[in-house]
Protein backbone atom coordinates (compact mmCIF):
# COMPACT_ATOMS: atom_id res chain seq x y z
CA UNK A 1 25.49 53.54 36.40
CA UNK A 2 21.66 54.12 37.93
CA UNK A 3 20.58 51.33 40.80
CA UNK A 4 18.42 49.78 38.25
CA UNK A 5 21.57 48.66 35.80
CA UNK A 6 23.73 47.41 38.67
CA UNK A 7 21.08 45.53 39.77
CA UNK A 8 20.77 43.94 36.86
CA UNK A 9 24.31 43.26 35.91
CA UNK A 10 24.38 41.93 39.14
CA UNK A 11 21.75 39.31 38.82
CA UNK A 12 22.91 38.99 35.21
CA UNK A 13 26.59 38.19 36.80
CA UNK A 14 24.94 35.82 39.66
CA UNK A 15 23.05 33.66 36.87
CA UNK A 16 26.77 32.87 35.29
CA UNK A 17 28.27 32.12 38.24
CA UNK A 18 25.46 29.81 38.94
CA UNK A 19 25.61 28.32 35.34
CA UNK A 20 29.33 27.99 35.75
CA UNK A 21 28.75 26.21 38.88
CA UNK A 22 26.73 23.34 37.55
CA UNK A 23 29.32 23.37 34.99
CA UNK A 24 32.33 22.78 37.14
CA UNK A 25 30.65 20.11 38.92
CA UNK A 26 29.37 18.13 36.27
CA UNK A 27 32.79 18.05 34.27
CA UNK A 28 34.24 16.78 37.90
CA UNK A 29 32.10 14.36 38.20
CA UNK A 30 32.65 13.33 34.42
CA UNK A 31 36.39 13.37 35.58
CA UNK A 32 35.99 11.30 38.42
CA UNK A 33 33.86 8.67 36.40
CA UNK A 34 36.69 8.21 33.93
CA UNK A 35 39.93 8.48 36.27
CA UNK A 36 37.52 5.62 38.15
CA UNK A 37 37.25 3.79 34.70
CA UNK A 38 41.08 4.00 33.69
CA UNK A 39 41.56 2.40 37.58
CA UNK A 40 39.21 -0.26 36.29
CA UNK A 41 41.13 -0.77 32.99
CA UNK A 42 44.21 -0.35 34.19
CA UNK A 43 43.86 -3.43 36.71
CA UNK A 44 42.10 -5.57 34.45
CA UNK A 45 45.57 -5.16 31.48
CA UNK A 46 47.58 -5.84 34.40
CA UNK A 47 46.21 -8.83 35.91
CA UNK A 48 45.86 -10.37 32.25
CA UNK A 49 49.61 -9.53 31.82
CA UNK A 50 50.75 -11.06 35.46
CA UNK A 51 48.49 -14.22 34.88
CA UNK A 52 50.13 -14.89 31.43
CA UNK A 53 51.86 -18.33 31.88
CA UNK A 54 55.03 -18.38 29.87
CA UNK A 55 55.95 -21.31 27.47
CA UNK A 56 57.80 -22.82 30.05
CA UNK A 57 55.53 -22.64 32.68
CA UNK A 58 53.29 -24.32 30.35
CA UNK A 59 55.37 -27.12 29.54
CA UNK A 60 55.94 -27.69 33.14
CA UNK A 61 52.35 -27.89 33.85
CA UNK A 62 51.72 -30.27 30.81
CA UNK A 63 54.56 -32.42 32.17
CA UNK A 64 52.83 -33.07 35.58
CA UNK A 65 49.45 -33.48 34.02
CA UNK A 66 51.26 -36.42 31.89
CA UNK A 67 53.03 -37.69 35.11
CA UNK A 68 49.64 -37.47 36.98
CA UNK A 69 47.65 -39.02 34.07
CA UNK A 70 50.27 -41.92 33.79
CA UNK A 71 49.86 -42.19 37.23
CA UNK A 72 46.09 -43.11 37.03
């Protein structure tokens, strides 16, 4: 190959490894915004789910409230 075609493949070569770059770091920033996300989501399902009061609790709370109210 003359001077003038390797030159050019190489800056032809350069450019895509640039472009590919950019590429690579925008999907990992993409990636990091969503694994960030699913933390979010994640913690929000699980603090609904742990603050769930089950039907007993419930009652139990209902029963002081009456025993407080009657108390009043």
């Amino acid at each position: 190959m003359p001077p003038e075609q390797l030159r050019s493949l190489a800056a032809q070569l350069i450019s895509k490894v640039n472009t590919m770059d950019r590429k690579i770091h925008r999907d990992e920033a993409i990636i990091e915004q969503l694994t960030h996300e699913i933390a979010i989501l994640k913690r929000h399902k699980f603090a609904k789910r742990s603050e769930r009061i089950s039907p007993a609790q419930g009652r139990l709370l209902d029963d002081l409230l009456d025993t407080d109210l009657e108390l009043n």
